[in-house]
Protein backbone atom coordinates (compact mmCIF):
# COMPACT_ATOMS: atom_id res chain seq x y z
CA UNK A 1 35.52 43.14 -48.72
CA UNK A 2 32.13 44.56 -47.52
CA UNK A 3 30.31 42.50 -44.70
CA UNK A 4 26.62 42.98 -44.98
CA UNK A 5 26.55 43.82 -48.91
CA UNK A 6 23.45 42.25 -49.59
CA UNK A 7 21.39 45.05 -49.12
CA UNK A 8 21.32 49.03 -47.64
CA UNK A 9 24.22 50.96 -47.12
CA UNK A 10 26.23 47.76 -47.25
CA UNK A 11 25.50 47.30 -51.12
CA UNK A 12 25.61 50.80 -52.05
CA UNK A 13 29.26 50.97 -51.04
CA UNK A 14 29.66 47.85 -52.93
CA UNK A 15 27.70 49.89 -56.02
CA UNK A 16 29.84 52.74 -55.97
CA UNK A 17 33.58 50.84 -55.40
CA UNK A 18 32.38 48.92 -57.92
CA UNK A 19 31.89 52.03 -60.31
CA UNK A 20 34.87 53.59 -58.97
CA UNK A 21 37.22 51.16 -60.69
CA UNK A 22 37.79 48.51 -57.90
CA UNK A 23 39.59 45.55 -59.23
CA UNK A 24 37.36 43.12 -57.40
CA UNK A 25 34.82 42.84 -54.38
CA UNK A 26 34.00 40.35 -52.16
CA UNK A 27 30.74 40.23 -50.49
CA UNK A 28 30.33 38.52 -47.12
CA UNK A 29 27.02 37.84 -46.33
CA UNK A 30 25.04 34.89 -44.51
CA UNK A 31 23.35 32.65 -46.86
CA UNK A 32 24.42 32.12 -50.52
CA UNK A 33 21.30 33.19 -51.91
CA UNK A 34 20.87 36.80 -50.64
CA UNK A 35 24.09 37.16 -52.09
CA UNK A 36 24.14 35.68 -55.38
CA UNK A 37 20.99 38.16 -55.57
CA UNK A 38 23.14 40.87 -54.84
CA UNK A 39 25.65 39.73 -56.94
CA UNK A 40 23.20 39.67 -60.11
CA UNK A 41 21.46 43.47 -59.48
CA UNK A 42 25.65 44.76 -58.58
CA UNK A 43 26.42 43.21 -62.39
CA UNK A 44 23.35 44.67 -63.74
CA UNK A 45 23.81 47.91 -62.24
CA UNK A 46 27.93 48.37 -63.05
CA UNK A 47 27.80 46.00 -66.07
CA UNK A 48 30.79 44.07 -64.50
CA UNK A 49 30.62 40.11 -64.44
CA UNK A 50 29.85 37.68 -61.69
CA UNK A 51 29.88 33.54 -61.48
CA UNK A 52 26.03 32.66 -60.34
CA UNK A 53 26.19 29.17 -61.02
CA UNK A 54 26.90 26.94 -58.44
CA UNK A 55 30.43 27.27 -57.98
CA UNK A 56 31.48 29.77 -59.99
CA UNK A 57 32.29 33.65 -58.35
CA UNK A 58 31.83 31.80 -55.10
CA UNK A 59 35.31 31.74 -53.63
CA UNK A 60 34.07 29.86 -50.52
CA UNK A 61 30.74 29.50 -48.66
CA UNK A 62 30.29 28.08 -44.93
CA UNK A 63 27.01 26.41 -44.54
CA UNK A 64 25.84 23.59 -41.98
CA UNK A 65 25.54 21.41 -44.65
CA UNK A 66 28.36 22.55 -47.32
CA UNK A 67 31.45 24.18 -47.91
CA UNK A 68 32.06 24.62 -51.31
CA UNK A 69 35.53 26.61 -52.72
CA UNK A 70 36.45 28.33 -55.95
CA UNK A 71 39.27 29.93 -57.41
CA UNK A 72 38.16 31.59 -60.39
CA UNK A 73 38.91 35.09 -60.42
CA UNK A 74 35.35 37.37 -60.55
CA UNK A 75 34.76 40.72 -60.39
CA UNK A 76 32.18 40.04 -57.95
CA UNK A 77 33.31 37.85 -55.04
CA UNK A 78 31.24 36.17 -52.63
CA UNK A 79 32.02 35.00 -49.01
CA UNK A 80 29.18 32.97 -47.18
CA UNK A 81 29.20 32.86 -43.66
CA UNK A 82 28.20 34.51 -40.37
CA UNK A 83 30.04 37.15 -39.09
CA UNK A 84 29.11 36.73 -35.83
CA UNK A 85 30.37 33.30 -35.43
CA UNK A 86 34.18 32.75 -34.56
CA UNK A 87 34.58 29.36 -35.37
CA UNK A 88 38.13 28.01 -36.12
CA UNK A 89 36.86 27.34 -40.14
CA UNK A 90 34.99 30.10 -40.54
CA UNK A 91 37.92 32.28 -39.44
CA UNK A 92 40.32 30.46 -41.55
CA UNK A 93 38.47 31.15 -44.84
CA UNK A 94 38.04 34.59 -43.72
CA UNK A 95 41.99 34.84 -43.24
CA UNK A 96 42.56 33.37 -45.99
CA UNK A 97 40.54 35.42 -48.37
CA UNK A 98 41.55 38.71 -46.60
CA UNK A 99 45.22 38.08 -48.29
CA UNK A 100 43.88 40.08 -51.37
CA UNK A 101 41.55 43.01 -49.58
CA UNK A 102 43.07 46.24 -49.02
CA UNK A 103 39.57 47.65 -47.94
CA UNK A 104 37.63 46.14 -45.51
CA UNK A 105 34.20 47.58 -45.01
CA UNK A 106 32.17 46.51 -41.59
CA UNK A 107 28.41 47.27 -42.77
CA UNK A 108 26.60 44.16 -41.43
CA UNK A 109 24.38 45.24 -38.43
CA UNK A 110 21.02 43.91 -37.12
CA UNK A 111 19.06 45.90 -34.81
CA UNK A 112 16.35 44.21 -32.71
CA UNK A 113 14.04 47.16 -30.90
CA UNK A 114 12.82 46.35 -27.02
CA UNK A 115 13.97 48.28 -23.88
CA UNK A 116 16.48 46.85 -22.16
CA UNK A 117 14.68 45.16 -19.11
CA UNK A 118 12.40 42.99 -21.97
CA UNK A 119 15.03 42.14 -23.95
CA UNK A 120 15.59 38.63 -24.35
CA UNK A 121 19.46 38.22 -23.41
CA UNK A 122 20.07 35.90 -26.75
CA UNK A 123 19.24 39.34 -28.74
CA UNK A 124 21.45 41.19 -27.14
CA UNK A 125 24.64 38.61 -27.37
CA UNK A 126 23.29 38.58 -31.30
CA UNK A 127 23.39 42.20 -31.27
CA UNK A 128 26.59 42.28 -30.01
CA UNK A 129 28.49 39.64 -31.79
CA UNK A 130 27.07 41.02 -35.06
CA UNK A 131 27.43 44.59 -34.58
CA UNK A 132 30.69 44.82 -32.67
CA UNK A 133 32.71 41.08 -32.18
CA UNK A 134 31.75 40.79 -35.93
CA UNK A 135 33.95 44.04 -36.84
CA UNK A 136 37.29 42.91 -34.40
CA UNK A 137 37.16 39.28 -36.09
CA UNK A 138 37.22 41.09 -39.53
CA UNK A 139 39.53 43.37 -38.71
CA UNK A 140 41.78 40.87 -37.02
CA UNK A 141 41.53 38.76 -40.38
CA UNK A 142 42.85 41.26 -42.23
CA UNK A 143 45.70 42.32 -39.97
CA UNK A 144 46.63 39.06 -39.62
CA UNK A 145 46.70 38.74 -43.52
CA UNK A 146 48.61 41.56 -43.64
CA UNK A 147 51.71 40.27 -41.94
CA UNK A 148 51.58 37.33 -43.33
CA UNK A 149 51.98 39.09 -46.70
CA UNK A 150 54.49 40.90 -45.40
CA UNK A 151 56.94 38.19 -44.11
CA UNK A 152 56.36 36.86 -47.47
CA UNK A 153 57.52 39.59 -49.45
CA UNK A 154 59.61 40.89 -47.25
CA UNK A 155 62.43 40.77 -49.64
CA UNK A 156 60.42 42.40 -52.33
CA UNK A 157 61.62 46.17 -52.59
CA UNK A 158 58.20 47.41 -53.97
CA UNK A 159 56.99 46.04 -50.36
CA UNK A 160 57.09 49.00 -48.71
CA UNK A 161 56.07 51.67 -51.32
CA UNK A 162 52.32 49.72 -51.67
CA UNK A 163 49.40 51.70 -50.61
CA UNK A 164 48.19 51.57 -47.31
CA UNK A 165 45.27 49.14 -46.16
CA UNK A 166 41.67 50.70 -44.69
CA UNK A 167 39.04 49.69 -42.58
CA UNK A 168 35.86 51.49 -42.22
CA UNK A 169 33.07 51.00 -39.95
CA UNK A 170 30.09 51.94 -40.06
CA UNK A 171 28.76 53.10 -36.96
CA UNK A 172 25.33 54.76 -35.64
CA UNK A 173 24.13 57.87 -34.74
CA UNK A 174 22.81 56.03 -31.72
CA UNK A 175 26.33 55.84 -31.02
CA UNK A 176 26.90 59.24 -29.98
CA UNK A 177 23.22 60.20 -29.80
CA UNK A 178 20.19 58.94 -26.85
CA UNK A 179 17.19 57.30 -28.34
CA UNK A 180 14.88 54.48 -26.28
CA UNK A 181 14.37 50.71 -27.65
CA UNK A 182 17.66 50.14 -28.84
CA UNK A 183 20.36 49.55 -25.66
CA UNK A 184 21.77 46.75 -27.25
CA UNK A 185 22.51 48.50 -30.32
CA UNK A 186 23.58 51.55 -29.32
CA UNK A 187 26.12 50.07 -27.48
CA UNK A 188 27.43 47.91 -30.25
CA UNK A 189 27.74 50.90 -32.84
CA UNK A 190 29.59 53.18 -29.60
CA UNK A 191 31.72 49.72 -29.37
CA UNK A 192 32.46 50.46 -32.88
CA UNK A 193 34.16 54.02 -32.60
CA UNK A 194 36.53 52.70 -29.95
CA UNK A 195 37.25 50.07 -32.21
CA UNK A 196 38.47 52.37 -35.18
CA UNK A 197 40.09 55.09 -32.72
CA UNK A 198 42.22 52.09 -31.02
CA UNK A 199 42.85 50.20 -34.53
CA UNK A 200 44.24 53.98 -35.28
CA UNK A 201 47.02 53.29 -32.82
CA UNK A 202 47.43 49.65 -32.52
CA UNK A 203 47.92 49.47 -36.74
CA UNK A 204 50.95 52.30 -36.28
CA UNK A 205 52.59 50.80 -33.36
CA UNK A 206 52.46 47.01 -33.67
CA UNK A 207 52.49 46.44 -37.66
CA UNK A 208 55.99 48.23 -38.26
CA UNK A 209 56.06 48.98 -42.32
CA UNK A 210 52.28 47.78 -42.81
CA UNK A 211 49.69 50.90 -42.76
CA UNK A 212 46.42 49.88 -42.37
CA UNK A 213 44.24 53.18 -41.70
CA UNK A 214 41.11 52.91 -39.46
CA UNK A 215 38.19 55.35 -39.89
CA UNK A 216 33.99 55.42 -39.04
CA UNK A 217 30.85 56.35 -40.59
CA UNK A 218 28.01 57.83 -38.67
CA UNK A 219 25.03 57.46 -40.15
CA UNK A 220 21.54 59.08 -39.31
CA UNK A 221 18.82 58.04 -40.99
CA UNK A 222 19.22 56.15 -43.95
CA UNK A 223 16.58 55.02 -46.44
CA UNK A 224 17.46 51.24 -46.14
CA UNK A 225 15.77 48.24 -45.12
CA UNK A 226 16.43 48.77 -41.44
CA UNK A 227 14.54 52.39 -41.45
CA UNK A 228 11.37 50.67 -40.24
CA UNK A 229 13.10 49.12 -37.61
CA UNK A 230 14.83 52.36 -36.12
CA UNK A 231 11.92 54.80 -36.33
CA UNK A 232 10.25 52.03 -33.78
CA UNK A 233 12.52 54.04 -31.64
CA UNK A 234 10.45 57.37 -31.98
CA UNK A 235 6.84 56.39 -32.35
CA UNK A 236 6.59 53.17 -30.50
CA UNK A 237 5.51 52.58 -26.92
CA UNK A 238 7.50 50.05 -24.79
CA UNK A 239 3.98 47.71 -24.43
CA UNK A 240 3.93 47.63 -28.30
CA UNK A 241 8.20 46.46 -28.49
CA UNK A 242 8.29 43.63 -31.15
CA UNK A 243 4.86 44.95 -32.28
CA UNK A 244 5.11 45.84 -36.11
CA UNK A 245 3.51 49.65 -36.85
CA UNK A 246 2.65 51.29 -40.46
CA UNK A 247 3.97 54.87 -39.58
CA UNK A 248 1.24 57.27 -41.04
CA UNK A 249 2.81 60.57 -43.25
CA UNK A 250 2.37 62.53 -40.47
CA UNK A 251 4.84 60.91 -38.37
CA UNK A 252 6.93 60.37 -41.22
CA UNK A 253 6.64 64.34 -41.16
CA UNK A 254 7.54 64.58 -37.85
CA UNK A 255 10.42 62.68 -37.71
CA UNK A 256 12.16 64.11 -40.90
CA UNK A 257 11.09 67.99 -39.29
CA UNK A 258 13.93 66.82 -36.73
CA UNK A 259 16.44 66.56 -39.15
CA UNK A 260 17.80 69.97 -40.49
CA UNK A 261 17.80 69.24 -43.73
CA UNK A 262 14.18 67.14 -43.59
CA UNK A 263 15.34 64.13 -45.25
CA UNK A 264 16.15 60.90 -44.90
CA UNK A 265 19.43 59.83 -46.24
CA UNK A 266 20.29 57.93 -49.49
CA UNK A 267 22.96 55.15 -48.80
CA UNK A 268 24.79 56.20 -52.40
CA UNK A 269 25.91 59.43 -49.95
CA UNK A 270 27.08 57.34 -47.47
CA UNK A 271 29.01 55.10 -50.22
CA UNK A 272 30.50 58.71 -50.97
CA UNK A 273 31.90 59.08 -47.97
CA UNK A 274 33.48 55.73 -47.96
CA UNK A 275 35.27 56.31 -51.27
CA UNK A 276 36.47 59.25 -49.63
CA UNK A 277 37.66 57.25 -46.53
CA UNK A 278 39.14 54.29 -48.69
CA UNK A 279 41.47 56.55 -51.02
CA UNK A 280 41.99 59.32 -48.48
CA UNK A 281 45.87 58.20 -47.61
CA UNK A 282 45.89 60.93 -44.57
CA UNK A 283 42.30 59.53 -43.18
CA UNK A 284 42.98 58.09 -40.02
CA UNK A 285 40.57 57.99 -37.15
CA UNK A 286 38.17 60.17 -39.16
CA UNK A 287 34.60 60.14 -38.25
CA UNK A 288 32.17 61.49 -40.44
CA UNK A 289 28.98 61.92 -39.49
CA UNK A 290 26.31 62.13 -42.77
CA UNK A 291 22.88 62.39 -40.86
CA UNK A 292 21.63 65.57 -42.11
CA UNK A 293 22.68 67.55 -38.92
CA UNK A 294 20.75 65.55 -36.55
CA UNK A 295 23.62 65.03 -34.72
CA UNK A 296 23.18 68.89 -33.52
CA UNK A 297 19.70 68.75 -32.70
C-alpha cells in the first residue's frame, strides 16, 4: 500500500514494486480520479492490468457522496480517501484492506510555504494531520491487521515462518536540516523519524511472533511536483509567502551548486532505496538519506 501514489516519489515507488514482481498494489489517494490516472500510466508503464471502469480495480472509495466496494482481484488496487481524516469508516476500510499489505509506504505529504507567525493555523493542523497523524493511522491499520491475522491463523504452523511486514516513511531533509517558510512541515517530517525509531521498538515488544520492520527515507531535493513548492524556501522573501515565482536558471544554478553532486534527485532513486528497505529482512530503524550530500553542507 503506498499513500500518496498518484504522483512524485509516491508513484515511482509504486513504478518500481510494481516492476520488481509485487503481487499487487494498492494506491491510496484522495479523489478517484487522480488515481485511476495513475492507475492507467502504472499499467502502461509495467504492462500489468488495472480495473478503470467504474467499479472495477476499485476495492473501495470514500467520497461525500459515495462509497462504492469491489472485490475483484487487480494488480493495481485503489483506495480513495483522505489520509488525514480519522473517521470511524474511513478507518475501517483502511483496516480492512491492510489484511493483505505486507508493505506499507507513507509518501503522501503536502507542504504549504509561509513563516510561521502568517500561517493560517488550518494549514498547519492540515500539515500535520497529513504529514504525520496520516502515517500513525496507517501504521496503526496495519498493525492492527496484523494481529488480527494472527489470532486467525494462529493454529497454522507456516504462521510463524512468513516474512516480516515493513513500513517506510518517507521523511524530509527539513527534518534534520534548517530552512525558513516551512515550520509546519518540518516538524511533521521530524514527527516522522520518531515515528519509525519508536514503531522499531513498539513492533518487537508488543506484537510477540509478528515482525513488522520500521525504517525512513530522507529525501533532498527531488524532481517531483512539490520542487516548486520547496525551493520557495530559498529564493522567496517572507512579504512574497503564498506568492507564486518562475525561478530563473540562475537560481536554479544556485541552488543545485549547494548540493555536492549538483543535481536534483530522480524519485526512481528514491524508489531504489525503498526496494532496498522493503526486502532488507535486517532493516530496522534505517534511515537513509538520498539528497545528494546536502545533508553535509
Amino acid at each position: 500500500m503506498i499513500t500518496g501514489g498518484t504522483s512524485g516519489i509516491g508513484f515511482a515507488i509504486a513504478e518500481r514494486f510494481l516492476q520488481e514482481g509485487a503481487s499487487s498494489i494498492v494506491l491510496v489517494g484522495r479523489t478517484q480520479t487522480r488515481l485511476q490516472e495513475a492507475a492507467t500510466r502504472l499499467a502502461s508503464l509495467t504492462g500489468t492490468s488495472a480495473g478503470l471502469d467504474e467499479s472495477n480495480g476499485i476495492v473501495a472509495t470514500r467520497a461525500p457522496e459515495e462509497d462504492i466496494q469491489q472485490s475483484t482481484p487487480e494488480k493495481i488496487r485503489l483506495l480513495v480517501g483522505d489520509v488525514s481524516e480519522a473517521g470511524g469508516s474511513w478507518v475501517r476500510e483502511l483496516e480492512k484492506e491492510m489484511a493483505n499489505v505486507d508493505i506499507l509506504v507513507n509518501a503522501a505529504g503536502i507542504s504549504i510555504s509561509n513563516i510561521l507567525p502568517r500561517s493560517e493555523l488550518e494549514d498547519i493542523s492540515k500539515t500535520l494531520r497529513t504529514n504525520l497523524e496520516g502515517a500513525m493511522i496507517t501504521s496503526r491499520a496495519l498493525m492492527r491487521a496484523s494481529i488480527r491475522n494472527r489470532m486467525r491463523n494462529r493454529n497454522d504452523p507456516a504462521a510463524g515462518n512468513r516474512p516480516s511486514k515493513c513500513i517506510i516513511n518517507v521523511s524530509s531533509l527539513l527534518a534534520i536540516k534548517g530552512g525558513t517558510g516551512a515550520v509546519p512541515y518540518a516538524a511533521s517530517k521530524a514527527g516522522l523519524l520518531g515515528l519509525t525509531r519508536s514503531l522499531a521498538v513498539e513492533a518487537s515488544a508488543s506484537l510477540k511472533d509478528i515482525v513488522i520492520r520500521s525504517n525512513a527515507i530522507v529525501p533532498g531535493y527531488i524532481e517531483t511536483p512539490m520542487i516548486a513548492g520547496m525551493l520557495v524556501l530559498f529564493f522567496i522573501l517572507w512579504e512574497l509567502a503564498y506568492v507564486d515565482v518562475d525561478f530563473t536558471p540562475g537560481e536554479m544554478s544556485r541552488l543545485k551548486d549547494l548540493i555536492p553532486l549538483h543535481r536534483f534527485g530522480d524519485p526512481r532513486e528514491i524508489a531504489d532505496a525503498a526496494v532496498f528497505l522493503a526486502q532488507n529482512e535486517y532493516a530496522n530503524n534505517c534511515v537513509l538519506n538520498i539528497d545528494g550530500g546536502l545533508s553535509a553542507v
